[in-house]
C-alpha atoms as a PDB file:
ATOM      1  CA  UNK A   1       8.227   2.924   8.906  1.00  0.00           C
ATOM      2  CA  UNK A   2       6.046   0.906   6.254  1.00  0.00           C
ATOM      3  CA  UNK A   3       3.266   4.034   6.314  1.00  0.00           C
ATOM      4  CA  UNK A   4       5.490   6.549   5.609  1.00  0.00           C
ATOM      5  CA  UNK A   5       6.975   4.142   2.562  1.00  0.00           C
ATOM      6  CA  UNK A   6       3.039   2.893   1.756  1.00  0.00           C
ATOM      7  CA  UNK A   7       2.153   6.964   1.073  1.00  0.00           C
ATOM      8  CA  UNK A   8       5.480   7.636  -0.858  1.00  0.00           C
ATOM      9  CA  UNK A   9       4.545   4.556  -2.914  1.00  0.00           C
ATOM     10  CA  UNK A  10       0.923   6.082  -3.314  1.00  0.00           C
ATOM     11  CA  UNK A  11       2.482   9.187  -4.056  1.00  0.00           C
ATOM     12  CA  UNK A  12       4.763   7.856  -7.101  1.00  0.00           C
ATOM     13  CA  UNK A  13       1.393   5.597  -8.313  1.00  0.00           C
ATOM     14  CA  UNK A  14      -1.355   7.914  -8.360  1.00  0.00           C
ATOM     15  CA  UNK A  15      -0.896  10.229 -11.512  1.00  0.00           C
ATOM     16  CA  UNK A  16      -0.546   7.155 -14.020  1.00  0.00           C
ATOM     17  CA  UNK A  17      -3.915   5.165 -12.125  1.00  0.00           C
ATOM     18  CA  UNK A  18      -7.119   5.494 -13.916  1.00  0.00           C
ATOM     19  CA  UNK A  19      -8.959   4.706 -10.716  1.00  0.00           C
ATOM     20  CA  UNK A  20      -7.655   6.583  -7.766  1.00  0.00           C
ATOM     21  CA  UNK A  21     -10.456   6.379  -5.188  1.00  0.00           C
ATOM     22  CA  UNK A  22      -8.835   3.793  -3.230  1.00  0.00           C
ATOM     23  CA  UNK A  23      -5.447   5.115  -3.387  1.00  0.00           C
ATOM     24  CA  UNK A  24      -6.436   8.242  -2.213  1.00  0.00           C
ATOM     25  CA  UNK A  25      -8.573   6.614   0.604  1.00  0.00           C
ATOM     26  CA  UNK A  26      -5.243   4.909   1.388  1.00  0.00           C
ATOM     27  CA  UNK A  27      -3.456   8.056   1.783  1.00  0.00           C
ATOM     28  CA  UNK A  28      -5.903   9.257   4.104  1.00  0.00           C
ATOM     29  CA  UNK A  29      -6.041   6.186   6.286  1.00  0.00           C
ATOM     30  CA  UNK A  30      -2.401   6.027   6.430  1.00  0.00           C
ATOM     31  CA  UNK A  31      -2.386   9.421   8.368  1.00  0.00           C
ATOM     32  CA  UNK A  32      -5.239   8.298  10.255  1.00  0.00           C
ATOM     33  CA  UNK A  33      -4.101   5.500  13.211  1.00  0.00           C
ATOM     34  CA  UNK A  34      -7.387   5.693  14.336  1.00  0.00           C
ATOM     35  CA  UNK A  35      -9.331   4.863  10.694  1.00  0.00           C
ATOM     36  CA  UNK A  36      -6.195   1.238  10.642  1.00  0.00           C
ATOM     37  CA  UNK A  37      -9.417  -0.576  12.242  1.00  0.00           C
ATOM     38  CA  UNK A  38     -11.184   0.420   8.943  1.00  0.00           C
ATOM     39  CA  UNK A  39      -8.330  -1.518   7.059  1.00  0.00           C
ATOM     40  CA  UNK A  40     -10.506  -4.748   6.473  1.00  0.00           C
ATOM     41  CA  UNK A  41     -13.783  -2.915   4.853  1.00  0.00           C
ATOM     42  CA  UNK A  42     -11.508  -1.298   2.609  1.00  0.00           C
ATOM     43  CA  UNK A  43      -9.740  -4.240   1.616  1.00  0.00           C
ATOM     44  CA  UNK A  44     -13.255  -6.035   0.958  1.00  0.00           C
ATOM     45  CA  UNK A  45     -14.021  -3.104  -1.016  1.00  0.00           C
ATOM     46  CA  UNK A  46     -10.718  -3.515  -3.216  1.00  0.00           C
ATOM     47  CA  UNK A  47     -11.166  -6.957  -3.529  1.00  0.00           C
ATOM     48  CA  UNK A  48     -14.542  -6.592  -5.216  1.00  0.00           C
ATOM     49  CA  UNK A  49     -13.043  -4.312  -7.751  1.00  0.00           C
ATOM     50  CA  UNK A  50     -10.187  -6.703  -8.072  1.00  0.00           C
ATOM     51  CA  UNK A  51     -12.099  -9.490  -8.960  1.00  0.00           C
ATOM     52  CA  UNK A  52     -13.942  -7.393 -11.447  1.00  0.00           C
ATOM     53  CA  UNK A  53     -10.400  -6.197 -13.190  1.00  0.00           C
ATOM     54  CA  UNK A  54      -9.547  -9.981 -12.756  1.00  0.00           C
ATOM     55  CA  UNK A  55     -12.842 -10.746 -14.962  1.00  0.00           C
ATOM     56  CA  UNK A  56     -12.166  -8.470 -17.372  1.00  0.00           C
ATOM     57  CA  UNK A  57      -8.818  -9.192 -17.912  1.00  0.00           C
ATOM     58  CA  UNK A  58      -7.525  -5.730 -17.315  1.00  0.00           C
ATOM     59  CA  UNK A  59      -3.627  -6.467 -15.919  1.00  0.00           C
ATOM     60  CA  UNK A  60      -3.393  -2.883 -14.878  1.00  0.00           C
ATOM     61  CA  UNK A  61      -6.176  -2.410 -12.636  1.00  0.00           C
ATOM     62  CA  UNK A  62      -5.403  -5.591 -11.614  1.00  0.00           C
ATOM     63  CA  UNK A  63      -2.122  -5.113 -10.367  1.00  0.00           C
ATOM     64  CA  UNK A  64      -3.466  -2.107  -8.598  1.00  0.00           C
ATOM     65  CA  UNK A  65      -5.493  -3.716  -7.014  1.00  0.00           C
ATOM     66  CA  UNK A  66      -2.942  -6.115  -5.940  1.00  0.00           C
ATOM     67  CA  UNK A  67      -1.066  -3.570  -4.113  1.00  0.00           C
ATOM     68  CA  UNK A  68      -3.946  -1.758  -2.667  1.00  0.00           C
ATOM     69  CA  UNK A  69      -5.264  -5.085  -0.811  1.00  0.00           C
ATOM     70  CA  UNK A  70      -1.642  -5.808   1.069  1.00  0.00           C
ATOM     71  CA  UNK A  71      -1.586  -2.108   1.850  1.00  0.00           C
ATOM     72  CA  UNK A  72      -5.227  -1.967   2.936  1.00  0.00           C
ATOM     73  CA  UNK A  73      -4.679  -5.454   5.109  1.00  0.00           C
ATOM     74  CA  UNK A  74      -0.915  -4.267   6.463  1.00  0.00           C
ATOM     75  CA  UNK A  75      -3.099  -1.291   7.790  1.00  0.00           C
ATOM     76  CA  UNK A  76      -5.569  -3.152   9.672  1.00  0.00           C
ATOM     77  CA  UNK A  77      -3.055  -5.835  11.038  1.00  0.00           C
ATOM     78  CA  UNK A  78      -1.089  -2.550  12.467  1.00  0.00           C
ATOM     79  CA  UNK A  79      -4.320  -1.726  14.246  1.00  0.00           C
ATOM     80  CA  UNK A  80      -3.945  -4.968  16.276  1.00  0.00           C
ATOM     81  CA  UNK A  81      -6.886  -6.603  15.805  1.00  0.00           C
ATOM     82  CA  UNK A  82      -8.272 -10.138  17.027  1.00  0.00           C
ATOM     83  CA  UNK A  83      -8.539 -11.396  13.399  1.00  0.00           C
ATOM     84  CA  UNK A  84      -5.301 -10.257  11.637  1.00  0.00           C
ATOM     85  CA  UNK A  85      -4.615 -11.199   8.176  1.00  0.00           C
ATOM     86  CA  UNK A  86      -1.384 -13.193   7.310  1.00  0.00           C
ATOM     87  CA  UNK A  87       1.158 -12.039   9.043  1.00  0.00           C
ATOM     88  CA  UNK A  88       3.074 -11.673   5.829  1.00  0.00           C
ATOM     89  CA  UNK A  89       1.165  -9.562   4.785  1.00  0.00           C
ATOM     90  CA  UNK A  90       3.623  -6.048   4.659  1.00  0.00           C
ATOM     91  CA  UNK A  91       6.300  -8.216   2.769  1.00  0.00           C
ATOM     92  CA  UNK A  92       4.193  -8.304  -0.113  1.00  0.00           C
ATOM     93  CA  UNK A  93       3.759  -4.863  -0.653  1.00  0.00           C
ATOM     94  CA  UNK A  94       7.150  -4.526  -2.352  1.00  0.00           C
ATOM     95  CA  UNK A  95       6.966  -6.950  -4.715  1.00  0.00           C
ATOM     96  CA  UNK A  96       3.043  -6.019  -5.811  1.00  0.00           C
ATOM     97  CA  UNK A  97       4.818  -2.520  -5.782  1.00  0.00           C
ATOM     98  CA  UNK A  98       7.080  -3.459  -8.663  1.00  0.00           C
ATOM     99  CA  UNK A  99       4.325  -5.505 -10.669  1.00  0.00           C
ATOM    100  CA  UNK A 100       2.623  -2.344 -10.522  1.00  0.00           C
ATOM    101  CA  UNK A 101       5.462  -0.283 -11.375  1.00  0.00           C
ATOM    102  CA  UNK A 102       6.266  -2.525 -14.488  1.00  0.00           C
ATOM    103  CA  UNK A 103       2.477  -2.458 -15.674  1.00  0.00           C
ATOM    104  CA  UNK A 104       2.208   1.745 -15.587  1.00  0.00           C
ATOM    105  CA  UNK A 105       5.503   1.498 -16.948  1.00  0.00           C
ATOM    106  CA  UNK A 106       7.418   3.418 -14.168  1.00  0.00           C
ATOM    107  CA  UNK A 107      11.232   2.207 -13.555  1.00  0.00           C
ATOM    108  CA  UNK A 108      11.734  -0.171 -10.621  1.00  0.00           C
ATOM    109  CA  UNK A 109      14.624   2.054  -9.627  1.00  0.00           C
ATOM    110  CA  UNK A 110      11.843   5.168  -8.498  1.00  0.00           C
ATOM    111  CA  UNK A 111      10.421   1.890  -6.373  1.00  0.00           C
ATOM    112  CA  UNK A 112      14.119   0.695  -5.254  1.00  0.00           C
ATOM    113  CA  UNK A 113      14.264   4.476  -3.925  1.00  0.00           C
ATOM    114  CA  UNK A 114      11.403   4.589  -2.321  1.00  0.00           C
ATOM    115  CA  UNK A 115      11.166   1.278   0.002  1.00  0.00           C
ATOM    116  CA  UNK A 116      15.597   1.799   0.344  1.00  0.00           C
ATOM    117  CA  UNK A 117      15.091   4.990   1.972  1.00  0.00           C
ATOM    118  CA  UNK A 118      15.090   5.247   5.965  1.00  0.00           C
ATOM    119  CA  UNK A 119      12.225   6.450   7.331  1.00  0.00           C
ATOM    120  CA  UNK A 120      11.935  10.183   8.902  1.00  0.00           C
ATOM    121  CA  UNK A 121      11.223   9.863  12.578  1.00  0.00           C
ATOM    122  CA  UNK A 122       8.061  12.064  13.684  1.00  0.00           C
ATOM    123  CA  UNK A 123       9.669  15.223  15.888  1.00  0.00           C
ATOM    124  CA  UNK A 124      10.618  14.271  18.970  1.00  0.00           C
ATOM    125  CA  UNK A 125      10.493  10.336  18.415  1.00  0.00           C
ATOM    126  CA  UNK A 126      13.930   8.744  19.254  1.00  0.00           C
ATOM    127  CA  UNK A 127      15.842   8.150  16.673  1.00  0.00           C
ATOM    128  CA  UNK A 128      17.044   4.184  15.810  1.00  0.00           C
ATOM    129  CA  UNK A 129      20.803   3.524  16.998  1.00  0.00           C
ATOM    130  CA  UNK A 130      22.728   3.225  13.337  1.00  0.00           C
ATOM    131  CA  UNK A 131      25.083   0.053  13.145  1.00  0.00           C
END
């Protein structure tokens, strides 16, 4: 499942981010189905920054920032709302993933690893029939 890959990704991120606020708040939202609604405030919220780090010409942040939105946005379209965002939306969070990975300087393979591996099934969920 994209949450489970969205908090790994988080996970691998967060040490080498000067500004973790929003990644953390990520984290916590991806745990949270109920707090998805809250998906679009916090992507307004990252966007501000954004175009601040965009401003300033800071590539890092910005590329954060990047990947923070399409998470923040994949959350709330997951919440089913009336006004979704793009509906491609999740299939950018890989590739702001790697932009992000190549700006901290982390090797696309830890990335590769991350969004290649299958998901863990809650206990008790069915498990997906394997080809």
């Amino acid at each position: 499942m994209v949450c489970e890959h969205i908090v790994r990704l988080i996970d691998l991120f967060a040490p080498h981010c000067s500004d973790r606020a929003t990644l953390e708040s990520l984290r916590m939202m991806v745990k949270d189905r109920r707090s998805w609604p809250e998906g679009h405030a916090l992507f307004d919220s990252v966007r501000r920054k954004n175009l601040r780090a965009i401003a300033a010409n800071d590539s890092t942040l910005e590329a954060q920032y990047c990947f923070e939105e399409v998470c923040a946005e994949t959350l709330y379209n997951l919440s089913g709302p009336r006004d979704p965002f793009d509906p491609d939306t999740p299939y950018w969070i890989v590739p702001n993933a790697f932009a992000l990975a190549r700006r901290l300087a982390i090797d696309r393979e830890r990335v590769v690893e991350i969004v290649a591996a299958e998901p863990v099934a809650p206990r008790g969920a069915p498990q997906a029939a394997r080809p």
